[in-house]
Each structure stands twice: as structure tokens, then as C-alpha cells.
N, C-alpha and C. Protein backbone atom coordinates (compact mmCIF):
# COMPACT_ATOMS: atom_id res chain seq x y z
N UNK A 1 223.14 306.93 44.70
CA UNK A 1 223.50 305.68 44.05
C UNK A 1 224.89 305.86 43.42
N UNK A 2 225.57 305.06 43.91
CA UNK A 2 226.81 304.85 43.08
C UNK A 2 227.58 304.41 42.20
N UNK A 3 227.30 304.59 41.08
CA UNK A 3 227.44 303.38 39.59
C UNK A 3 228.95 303.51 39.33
N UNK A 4 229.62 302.61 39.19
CA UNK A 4 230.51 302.76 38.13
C UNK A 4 230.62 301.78 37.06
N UNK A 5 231.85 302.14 36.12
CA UNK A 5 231.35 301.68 34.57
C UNK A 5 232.95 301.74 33.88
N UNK A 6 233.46 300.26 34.27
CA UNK A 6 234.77 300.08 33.58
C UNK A 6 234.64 299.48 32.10
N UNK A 7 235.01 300.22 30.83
CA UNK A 7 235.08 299.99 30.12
C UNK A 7 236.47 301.35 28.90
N UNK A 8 235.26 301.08 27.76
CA UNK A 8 236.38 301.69 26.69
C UNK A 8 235.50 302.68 25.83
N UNK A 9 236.50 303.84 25.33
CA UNK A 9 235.23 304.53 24.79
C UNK A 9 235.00 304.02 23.57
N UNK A 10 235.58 303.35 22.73
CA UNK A 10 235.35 303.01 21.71
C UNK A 10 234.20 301.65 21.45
N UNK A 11 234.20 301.11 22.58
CA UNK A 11 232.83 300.29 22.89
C UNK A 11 231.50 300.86 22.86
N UNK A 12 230.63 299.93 21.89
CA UNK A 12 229.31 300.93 21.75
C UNK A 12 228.54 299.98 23.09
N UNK A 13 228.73 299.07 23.42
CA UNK A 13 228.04 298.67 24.50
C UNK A 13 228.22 299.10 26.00
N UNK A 14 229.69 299.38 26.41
CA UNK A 14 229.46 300.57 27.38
C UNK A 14 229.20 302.43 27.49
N UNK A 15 229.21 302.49 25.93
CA UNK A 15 228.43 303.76 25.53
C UNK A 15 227.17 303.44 25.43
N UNK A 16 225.93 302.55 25.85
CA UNK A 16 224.97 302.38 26.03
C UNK A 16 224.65 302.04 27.40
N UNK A 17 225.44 301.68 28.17
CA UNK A 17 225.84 301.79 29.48
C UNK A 17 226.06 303.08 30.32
N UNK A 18 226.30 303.79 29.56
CA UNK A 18 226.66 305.17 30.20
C UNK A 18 225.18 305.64 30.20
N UNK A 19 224.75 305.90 28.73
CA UNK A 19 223.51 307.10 28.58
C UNK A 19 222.51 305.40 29.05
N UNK A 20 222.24 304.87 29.18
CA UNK A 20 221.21 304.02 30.06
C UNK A 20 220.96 305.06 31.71
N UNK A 21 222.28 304.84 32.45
CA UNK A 21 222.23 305.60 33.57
C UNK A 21 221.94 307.12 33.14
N UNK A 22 223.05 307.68 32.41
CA UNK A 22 222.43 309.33 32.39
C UNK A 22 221.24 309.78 31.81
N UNK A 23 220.49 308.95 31.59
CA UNK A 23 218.55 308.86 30.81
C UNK A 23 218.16 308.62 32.20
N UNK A 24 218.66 308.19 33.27
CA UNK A 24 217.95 308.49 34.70
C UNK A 24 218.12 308.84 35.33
N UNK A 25 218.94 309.88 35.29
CA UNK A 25 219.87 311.06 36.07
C UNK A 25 220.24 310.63 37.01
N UNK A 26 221.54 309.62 36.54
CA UNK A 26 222.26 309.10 37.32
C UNK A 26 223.63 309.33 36.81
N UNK A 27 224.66 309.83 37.82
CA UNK A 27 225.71 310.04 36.73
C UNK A 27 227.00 309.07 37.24
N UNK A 28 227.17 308.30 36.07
CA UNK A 28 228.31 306.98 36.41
C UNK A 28 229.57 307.18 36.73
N UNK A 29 230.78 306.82 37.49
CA UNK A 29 231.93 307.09 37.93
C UNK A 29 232.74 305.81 36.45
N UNK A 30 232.94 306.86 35.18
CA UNK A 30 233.76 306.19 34.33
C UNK A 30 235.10 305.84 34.34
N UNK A 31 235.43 304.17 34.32
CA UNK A 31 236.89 304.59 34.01
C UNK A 31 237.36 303.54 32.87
N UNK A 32 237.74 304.59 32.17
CA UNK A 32 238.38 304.13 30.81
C UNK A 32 239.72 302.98 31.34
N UNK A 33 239.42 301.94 30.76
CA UNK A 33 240.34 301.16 30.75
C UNK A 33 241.92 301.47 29.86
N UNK A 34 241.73 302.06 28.63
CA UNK A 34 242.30 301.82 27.67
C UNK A 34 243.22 303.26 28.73
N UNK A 35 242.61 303.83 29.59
CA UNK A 35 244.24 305.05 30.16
C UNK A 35 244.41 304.25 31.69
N UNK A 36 243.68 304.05 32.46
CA UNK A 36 243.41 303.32 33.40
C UNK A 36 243.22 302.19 33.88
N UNK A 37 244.42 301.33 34.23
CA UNK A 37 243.55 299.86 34.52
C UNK A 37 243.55 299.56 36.16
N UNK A 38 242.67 298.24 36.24
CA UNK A 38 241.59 297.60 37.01
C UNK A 38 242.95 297.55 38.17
N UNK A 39 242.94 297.79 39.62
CA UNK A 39 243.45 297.39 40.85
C UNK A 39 243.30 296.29 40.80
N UNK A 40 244.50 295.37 41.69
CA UNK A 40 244.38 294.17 42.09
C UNK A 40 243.02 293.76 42.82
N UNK A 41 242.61 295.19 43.85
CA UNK A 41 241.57 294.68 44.78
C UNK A 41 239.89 295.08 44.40
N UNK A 42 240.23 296.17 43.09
CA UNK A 42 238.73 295.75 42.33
C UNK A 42 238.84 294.37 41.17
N UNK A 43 239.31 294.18 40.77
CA UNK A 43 239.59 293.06 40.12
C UNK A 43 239.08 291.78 41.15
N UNK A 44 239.81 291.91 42.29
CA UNK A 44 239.30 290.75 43.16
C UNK A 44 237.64 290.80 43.46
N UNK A 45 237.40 292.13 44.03
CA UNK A 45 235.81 292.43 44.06
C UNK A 45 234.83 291.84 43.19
N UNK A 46 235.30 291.99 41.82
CA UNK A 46 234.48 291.82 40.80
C UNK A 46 234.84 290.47 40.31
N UNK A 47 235.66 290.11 40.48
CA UNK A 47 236.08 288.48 40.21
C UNK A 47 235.15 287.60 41.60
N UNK A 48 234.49 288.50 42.40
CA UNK A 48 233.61 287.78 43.65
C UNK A 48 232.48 287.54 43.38
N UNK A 49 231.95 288.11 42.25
CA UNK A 49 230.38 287.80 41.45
C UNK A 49 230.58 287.97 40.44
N UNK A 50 231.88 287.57 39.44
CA UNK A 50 231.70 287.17 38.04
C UNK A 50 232.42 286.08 37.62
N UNK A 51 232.63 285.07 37.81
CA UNK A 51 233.92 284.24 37.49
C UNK A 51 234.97 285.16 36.30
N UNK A 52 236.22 284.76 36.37
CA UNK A 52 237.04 285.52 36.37
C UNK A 52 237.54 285.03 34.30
N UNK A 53 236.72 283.50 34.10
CA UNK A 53 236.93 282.88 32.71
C UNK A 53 235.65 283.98 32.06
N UNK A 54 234.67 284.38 32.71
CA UNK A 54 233.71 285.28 32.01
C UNK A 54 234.20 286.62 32.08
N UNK A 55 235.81 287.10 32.49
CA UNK A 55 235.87 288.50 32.85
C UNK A 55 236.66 288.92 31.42
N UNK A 56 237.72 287.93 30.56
CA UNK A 56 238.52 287.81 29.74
C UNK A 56 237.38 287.21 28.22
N UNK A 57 238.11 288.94 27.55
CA UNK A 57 237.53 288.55 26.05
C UNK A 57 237.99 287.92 25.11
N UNK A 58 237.82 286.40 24.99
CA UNK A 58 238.24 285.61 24.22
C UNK A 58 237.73 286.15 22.89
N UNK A 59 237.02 286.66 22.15
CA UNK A 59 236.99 286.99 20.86
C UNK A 59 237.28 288.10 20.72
N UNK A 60 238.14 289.10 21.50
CA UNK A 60 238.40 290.55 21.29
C UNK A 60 240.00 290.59 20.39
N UNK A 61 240.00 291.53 20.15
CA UNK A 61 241.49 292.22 19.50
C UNK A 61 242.63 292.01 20.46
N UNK A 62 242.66 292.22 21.35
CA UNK A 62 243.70 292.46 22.50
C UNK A 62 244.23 290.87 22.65
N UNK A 63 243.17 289.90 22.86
CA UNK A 63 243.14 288.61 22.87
C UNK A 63 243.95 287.33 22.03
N UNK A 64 243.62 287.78 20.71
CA UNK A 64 244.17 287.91 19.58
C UNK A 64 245.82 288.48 19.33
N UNK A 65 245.89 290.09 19.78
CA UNK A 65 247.48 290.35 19.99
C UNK A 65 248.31 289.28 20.94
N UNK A 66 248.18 289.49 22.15
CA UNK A 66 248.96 288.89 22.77
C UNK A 66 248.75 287.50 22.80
N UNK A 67 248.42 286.41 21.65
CA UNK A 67 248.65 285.52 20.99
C UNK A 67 247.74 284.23 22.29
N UNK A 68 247.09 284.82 22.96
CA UNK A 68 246.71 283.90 24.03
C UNK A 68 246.00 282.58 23.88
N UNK A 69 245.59 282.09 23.20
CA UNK A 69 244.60 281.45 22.40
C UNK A 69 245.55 280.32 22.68
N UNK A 70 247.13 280.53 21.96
CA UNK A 70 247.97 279.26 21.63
C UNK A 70 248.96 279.18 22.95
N UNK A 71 248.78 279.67 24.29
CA UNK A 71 249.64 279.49 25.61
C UNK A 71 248.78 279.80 26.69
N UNK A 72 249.14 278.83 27.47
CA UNK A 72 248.57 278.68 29.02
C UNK A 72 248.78 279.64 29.81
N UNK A 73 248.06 280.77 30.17
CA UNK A 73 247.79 282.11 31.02
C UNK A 73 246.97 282.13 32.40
N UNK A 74 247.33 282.92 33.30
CA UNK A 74 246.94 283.16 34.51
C UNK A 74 245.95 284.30 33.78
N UNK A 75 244.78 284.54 34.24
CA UNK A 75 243.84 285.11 33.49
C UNK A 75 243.97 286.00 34.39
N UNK A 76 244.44 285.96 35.92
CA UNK A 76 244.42 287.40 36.45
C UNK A 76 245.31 288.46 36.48
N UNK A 77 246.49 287.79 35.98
CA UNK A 77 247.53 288.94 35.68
C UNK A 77 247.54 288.76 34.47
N UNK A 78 246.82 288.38 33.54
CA UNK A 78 246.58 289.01 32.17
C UNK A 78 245.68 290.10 31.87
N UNK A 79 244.44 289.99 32.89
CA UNK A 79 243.74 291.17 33.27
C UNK A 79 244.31 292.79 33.76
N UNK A 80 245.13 291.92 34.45
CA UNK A 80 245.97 292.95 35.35
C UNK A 80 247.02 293.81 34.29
N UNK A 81 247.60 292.62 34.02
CA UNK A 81 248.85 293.60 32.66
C UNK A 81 247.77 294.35 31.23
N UNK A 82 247.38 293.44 31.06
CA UNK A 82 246.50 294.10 30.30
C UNK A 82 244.48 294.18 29.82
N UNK A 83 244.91 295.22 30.26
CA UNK A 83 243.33 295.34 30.52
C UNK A 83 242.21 295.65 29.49
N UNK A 84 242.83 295.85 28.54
CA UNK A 84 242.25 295.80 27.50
C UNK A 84 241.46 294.30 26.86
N UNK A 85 241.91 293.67 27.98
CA UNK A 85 241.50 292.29 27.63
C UNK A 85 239.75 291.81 28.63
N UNK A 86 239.66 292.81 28.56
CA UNK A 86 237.95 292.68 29.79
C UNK A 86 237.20 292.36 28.79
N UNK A 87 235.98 291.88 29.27
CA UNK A 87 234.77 292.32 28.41
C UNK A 87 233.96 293.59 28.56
N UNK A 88 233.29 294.16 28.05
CA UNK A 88 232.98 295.40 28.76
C UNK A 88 231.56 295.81 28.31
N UNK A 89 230.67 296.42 28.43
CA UNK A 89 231.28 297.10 30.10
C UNK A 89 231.11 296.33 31.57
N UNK A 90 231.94 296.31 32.61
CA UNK A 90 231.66 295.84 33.74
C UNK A 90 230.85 297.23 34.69
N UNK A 91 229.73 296.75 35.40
CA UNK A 91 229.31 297.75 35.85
C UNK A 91 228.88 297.38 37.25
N UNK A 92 229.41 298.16 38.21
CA UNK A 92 229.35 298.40 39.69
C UNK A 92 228.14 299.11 40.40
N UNK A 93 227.37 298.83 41.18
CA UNK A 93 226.93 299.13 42.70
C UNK A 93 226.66 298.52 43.72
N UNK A 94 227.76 298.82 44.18
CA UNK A 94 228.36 298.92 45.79
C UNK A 94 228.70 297.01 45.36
N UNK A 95 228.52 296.19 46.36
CA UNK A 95 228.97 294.54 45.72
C UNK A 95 228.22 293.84 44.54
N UNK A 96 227.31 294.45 44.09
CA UNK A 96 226.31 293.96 43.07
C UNK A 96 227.73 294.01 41.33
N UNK A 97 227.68 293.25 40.71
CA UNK A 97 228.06 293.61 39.55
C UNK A 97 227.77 293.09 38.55
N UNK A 98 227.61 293.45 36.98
CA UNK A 98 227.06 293.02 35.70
C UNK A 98 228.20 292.71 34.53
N UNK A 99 228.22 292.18 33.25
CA UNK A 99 228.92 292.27 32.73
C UNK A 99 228.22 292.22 31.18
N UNK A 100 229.01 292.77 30.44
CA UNK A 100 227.58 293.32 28.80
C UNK A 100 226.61 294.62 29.65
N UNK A 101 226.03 294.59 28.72
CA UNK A 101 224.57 295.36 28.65
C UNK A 101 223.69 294.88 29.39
N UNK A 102 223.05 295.36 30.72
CA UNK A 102 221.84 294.65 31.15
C UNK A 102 220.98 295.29 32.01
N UNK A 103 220.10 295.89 30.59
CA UNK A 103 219.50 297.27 31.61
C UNK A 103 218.10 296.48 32.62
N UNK A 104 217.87 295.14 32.63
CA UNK A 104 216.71 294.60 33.54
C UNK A 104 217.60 294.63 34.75
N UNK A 105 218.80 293.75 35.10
CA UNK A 105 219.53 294.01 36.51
C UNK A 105 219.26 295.56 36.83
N UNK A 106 220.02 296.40 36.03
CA UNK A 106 220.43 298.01 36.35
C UNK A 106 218.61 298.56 37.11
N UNK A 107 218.05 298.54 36.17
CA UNK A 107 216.81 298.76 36.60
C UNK A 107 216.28 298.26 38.12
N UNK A 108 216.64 297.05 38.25
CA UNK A 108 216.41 296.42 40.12
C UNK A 108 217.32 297.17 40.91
N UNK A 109 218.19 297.56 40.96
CA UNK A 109 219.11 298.38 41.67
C UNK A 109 218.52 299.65 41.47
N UNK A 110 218.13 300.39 40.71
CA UNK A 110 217.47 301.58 40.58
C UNK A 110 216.36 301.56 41.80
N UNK A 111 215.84 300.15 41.67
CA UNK A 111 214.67 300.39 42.06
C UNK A 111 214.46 300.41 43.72
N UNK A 112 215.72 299.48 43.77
CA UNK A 112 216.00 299.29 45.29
C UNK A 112 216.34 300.49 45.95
């Protein structure tokens, strides 16, 4: 099984994301956003089963900095430039994807 798990470490919800999978000895392919950001063509992937207005954290910090609230933005190269602007954690297997915490999905993929 192949999980991965884009988020931040300072997020306690994809640090519950992580040890969810490693409590089933599964070990997740992490990538820290905050050193690493999202490809154009996972971005597109995951913008294919999440709408892309649910991918951008309107109540986050990052959101807030770059003043977005009060100017009209392309949400995918705001993703793109900055990625700190996700919600997180986004979590991958294979085309399936989640967004938050959601160990009932994770669990059907386990099971499959």
C-alpha cells in the first residue's frame, strides 16, 4: 500500500495522520510542505477528487499573510507559490484522496 501524506509538521492533524497509518504498520511517504512544495501535476491529481476552493486554507496564517481575503487570486498558483496555503493533511492512495483527518475513508482502503 502506498500512502502518502502532504502536510506540515507543526500540524497536529497530519501528525494524527501519520501515527493513524504507522498504528497499522503502514509506513507513509511524508512530504513536508513547509521544505517541499506540491508539483504542478500532483496538484492537478489531487485537484481531480478535491475541488481545488476546498484545497486552500481560508482560515489559516499563510492566508491571512499574503493578504488574500481582500484580492482576486488564481487559487492554483497560489497553491503552487505557496504552499503553505493547503489544508492539511492531504492524503494519497494511488487516485483515491482525503483532505483533514478521516480515519473511516483510510480504513476502506486498508481494507481493500
Amino acid at each position: 500500500m502506498n500512502i502518502q501524506i502532504f502536510g506540515t509538521k507543526k500540524c497536529k492533524e497530519t501528525a494524527k495522520a501519520l501515527r493513524f497509518f504507522k498504528e497499522r504498520r503502514i509506513e507513509p511517504h511524508f512530504v513536508n510542505l513547509a521544505e517541499k512544495p506540491v508539483s504542478k501535476g500532483e496538484l492537478n491529481a489531487i485537484a481531480a477528487r478535491i475541488p481545488l476552493a476546498e484545497l486552500i486554507d481560508r482560515d489559516g496564517k499563510e492566508y491571512e499573510k499574503q493578504n488574500l481575503k481582500y484580492i482576486q487570486h488564481d487559487i492554483t498558483d497560489k497553491l503552487l507559490e505557496y504552499p503553505l496555503l493547503f489544508r492539511t493533511p492531504i492524503v494519497r492512495c494511488g487516485q483515491d484522496c482525503t483532505i483533514g483527518y478521516q480515519p473511516d475513508v483510510w480504513m476502506k482502503w486498508i481494507a481493500d
